[in-house]
Protein backbone atom coordinates (compact mmCIF):
# COMPACT_ATOMS: atom_id res chain seq x y z
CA UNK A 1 104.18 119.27 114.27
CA UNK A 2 105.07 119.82 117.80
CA UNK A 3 103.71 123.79 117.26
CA UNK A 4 100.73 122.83 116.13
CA UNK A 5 99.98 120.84 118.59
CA UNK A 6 100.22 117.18 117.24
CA UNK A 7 101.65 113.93 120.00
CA UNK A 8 102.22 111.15 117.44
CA UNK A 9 103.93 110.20 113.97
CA UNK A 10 103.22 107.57 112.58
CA UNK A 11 106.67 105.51 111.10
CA UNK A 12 107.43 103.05 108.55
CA UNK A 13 110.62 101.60 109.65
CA UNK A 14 112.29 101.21 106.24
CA UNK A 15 111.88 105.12 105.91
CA UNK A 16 113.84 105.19 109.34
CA UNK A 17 116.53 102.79 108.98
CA UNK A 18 116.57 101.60 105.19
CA UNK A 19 118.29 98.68 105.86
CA UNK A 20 117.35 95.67 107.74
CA UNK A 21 115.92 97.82 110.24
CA UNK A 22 114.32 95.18 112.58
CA UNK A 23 117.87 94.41 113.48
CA UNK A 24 118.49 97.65 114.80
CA UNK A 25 116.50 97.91 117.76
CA UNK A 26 119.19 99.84 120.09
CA UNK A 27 119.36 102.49 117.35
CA UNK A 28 115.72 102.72 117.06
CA UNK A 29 114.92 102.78 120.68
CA UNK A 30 117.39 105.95 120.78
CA UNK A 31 116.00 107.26 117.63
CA UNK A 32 112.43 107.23 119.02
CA UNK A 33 113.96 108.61 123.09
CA UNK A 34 115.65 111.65 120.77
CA UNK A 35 112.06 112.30 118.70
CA UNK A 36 110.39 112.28 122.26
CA UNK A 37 112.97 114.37 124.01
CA UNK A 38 113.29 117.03 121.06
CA UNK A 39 110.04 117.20 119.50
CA UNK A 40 107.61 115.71 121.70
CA UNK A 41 106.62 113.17 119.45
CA UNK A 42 105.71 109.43 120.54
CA UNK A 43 105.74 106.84 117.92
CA UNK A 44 101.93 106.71 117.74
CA UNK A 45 101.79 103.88 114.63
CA UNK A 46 104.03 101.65 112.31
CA UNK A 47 102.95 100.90 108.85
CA UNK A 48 104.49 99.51 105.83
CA UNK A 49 105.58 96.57 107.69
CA UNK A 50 106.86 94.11 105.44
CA UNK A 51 108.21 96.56 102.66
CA UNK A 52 110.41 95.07 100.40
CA UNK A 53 109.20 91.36 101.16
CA UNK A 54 108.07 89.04 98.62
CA UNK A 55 106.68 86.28 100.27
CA UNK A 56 102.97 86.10 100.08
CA UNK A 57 100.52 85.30 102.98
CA UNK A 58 98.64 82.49 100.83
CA UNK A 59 101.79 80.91 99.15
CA UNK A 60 103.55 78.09 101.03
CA UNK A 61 103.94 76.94 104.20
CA UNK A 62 107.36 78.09 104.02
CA UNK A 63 105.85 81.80 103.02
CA UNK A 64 104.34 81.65 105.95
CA UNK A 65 106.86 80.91 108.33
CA UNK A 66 108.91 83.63 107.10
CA UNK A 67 106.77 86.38 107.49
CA UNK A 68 105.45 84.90 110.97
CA UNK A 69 108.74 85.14 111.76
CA UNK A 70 109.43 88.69 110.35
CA UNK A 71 106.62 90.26 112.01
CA UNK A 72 107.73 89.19 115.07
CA UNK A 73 110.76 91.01 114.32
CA UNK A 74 108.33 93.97 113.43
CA UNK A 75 106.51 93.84 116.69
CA UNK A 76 110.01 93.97 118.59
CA UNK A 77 111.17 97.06 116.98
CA UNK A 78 107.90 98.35 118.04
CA UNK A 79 108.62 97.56 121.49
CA UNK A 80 111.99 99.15 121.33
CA UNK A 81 110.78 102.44 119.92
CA UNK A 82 107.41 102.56 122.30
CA UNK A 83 104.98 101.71 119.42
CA UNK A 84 101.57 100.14 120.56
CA UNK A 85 100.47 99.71 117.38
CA UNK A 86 101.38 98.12 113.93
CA UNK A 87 98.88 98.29 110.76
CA UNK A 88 98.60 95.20 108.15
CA UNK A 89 98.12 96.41 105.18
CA UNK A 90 100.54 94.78 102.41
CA UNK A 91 97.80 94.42 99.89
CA UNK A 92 100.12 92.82 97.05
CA UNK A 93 101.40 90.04 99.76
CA UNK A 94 97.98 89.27 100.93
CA UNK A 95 96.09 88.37 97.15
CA UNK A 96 93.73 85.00 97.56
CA UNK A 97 94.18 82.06 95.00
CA UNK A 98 93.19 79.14 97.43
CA UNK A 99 89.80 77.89 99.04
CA UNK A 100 91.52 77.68 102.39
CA UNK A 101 92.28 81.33 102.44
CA UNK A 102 90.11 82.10 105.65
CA UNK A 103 91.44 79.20 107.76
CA UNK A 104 94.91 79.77 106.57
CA UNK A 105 94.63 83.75 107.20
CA UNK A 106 93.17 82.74 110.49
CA UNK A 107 95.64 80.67 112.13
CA UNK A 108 98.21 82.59 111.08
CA UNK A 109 97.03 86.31 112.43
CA UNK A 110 96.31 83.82 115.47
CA UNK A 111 100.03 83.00 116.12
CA UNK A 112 101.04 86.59 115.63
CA UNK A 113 98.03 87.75 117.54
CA UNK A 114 99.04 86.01 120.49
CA UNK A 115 102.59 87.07 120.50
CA UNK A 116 101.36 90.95 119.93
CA UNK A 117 99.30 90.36 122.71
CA UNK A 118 102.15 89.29 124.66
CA UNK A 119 104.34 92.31 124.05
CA UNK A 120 101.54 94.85 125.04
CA UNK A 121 101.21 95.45 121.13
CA UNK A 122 98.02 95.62 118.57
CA UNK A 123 98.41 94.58 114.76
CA UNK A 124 95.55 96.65 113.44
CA UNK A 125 94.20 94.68 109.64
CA UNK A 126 93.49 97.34 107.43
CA UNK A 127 91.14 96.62 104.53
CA UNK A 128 92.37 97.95 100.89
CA UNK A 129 90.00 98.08 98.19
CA UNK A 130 90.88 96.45 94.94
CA UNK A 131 92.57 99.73 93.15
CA UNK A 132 95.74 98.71 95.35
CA UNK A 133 95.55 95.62 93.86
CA UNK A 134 94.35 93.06 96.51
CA UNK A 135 91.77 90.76 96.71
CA UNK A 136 91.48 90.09 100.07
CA UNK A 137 89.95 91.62 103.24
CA UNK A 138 88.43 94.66 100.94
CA UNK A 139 85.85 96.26 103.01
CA UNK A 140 86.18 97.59 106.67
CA UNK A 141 83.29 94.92 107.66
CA UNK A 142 85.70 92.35 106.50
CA UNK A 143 88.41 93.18 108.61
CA UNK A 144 85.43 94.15 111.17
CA UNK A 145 84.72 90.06 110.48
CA UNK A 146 88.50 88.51 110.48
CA UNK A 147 89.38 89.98 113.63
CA UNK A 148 86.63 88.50 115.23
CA UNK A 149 87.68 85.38 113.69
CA UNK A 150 90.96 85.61 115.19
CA UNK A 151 89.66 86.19 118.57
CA UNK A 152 92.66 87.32 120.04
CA UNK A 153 93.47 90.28 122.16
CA UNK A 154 96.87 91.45 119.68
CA UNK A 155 94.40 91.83 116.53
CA UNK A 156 92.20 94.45 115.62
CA UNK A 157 91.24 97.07 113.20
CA UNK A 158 92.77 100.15 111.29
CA UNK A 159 89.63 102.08 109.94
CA UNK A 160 90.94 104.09 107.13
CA UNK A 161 88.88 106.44 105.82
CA UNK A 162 90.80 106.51 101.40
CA UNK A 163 89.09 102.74 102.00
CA UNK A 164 85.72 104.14 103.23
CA UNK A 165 85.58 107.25 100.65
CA UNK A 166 86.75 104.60 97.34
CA UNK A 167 84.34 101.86 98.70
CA UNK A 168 81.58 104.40 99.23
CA UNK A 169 81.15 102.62 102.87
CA UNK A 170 78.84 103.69 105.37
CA UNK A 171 80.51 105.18 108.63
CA UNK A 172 77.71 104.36 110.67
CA UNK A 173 77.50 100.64 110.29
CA UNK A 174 80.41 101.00 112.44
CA UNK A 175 79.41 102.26 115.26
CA UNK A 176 78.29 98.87 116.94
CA UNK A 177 81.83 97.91 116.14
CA UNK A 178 84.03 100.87 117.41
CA UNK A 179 85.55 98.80 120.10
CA UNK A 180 87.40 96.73 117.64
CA UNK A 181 89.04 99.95 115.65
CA UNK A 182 92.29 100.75 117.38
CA UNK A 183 93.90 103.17 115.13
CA UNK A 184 92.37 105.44 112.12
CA UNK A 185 94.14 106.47 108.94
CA UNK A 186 92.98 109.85 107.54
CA UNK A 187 93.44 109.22 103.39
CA UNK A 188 92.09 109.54 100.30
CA UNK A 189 91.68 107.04 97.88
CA UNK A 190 95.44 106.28 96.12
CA UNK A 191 96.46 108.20 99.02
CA UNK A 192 95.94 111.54 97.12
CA UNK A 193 96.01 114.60 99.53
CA UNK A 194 93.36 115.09 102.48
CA UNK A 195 90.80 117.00 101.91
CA UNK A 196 88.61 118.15 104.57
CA UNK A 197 84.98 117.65 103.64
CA UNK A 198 81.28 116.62 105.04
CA UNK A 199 82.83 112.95 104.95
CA UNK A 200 85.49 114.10 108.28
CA UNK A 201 82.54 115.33 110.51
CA UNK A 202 80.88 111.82 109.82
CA UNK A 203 83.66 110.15 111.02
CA UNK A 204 84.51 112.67 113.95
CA UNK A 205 80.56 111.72 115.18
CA UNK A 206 81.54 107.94 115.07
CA UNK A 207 84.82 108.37 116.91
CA UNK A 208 83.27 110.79 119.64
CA UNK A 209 80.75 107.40 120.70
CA UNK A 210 84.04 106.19 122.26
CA UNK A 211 87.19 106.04 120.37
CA UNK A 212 90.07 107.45 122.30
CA UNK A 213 93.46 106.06 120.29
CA UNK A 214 95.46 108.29 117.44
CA UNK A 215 94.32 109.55 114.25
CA UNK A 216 97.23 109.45 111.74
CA UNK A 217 97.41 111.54 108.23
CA UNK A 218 98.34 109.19 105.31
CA UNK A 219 99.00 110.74 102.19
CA UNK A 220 101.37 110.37 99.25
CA UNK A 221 104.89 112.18 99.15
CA UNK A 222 105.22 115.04 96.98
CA UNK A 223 103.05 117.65 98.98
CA UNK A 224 104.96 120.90 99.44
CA UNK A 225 105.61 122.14 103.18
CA UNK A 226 102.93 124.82 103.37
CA UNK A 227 100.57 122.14 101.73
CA UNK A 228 101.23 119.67 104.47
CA UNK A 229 100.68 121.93 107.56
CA UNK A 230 97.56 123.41 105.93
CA UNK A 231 96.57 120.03 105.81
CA UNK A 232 97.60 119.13 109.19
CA UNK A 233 95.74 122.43 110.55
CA UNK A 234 92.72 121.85 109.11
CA UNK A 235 92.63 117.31 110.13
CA UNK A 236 94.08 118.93 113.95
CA UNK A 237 90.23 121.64 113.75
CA UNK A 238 87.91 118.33 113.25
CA UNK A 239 89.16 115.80 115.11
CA UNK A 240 91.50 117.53 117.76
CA UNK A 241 88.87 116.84 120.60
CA UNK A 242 88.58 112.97 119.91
């Protein structure tokens, strides 16, 4: 990565430390010094945030509290290993079955909003369309929408493009909205292997009106080495000037 020229990988910190790893933050701020110091690297995103939890967004009170709680723990560790951003994806945690949903969703991206904010962090709510089996915040414009609801300065938006392609979305109905994208994910739909088409100089023309933050690969595992640098090569030729 560092040859070819990238700055940034993006993490998910159960891939890092399997175990509990939001209770290791003096191992993960030397994991992340050593990355920097031997590679180059900076910990440009974190994903995959609440892997392995059950508790859902719109179940109890109690739900709630728990992973308020645990993404504060999140948002540490990203402090520790010099992350400024965390995405919110967790599509099977997030599924509405109550009215309230918005107001609920609301206040609680709020509270965690505010304590991102405080911490010099972003959570960045990334919209998955139903094939990862969510029902809630599907589109980009509706997680364009929520984190203007939220209104606070620790929330915005991860524009990923798998979302864009399976949703057949428009890139420029975006572009009055570019201020609230903070990070971009460069997929395919069911996170099948990038492919470089017509669809990647559409979104390198919205990002050149003024987005200056990372653009991270997201793909599936399985991809041979060769496979992954070609891809790398070929995302690092379009966007490389953003």
């Amino acid at each position: 990565m560092k040859e070819i020229g990238y700055t940034g990988l993006e993490i998910a910190p159960t891939r890092v430390f399997s175990l509990y790893p939001y209770e290791k933050l003096s191992e993960a701020k030397k994991w992340a010094y050593n990355l920097k110091n031997t590679y180059g690297l900076s910990i440009s995103s974190m994903q995959s945030i609440w892997f392995g939890r059950a508790e859902r967004l719109f179940g109890t009170q109690a739900e709630r509290n728990i992973l308020i709680d645990y993404t504060k723990q999140a948002i540490k560790f990203a402090v520790a290993v010099g992350c400024g951003n965390l995405v919110f994806g967790s599509p099977k945690n997030r599924n509405r079955q109550i009215d309230e949903a918005e107001e609920l969703a609301i206040s609680f991206f709020k509270e965690i909003g505010c304590y991102a904010a405080d911490h010099n962090v972003i959570l960045s709510l990334e919209a998955n369309p139903p094939i990862y089996q969510t029902n809630y915040i599907n589109t980009t414009k509706e997680a364009i929408n929520l984190a203007k609801e939220v209104g606070t300065d620790g929330i915005r938006v991860n524009l990923d493009l798998g979302t864009v392609i399976e949703n057949q979305e428009c890139l420029e109905d975006y572009a009055a909205d570019l201020s609230w994208i903070h990070h971009v994910h460069i997929s395919e739909p069911n996170l099948k292997r990038v492919n470089c088409r017509d669809i990647h100089q559409e979104l390198k023309a919205l990002l050149d009106l003024g987005y200056s933050g990372y653009v991270s690969i997201e793909m599936q595992k399985g991809a041979d080495v060769n496979t992954i640098f070609r891809i790398m090569e070929e995302v690092k030729e379009v966007y490389y000037e953003i």
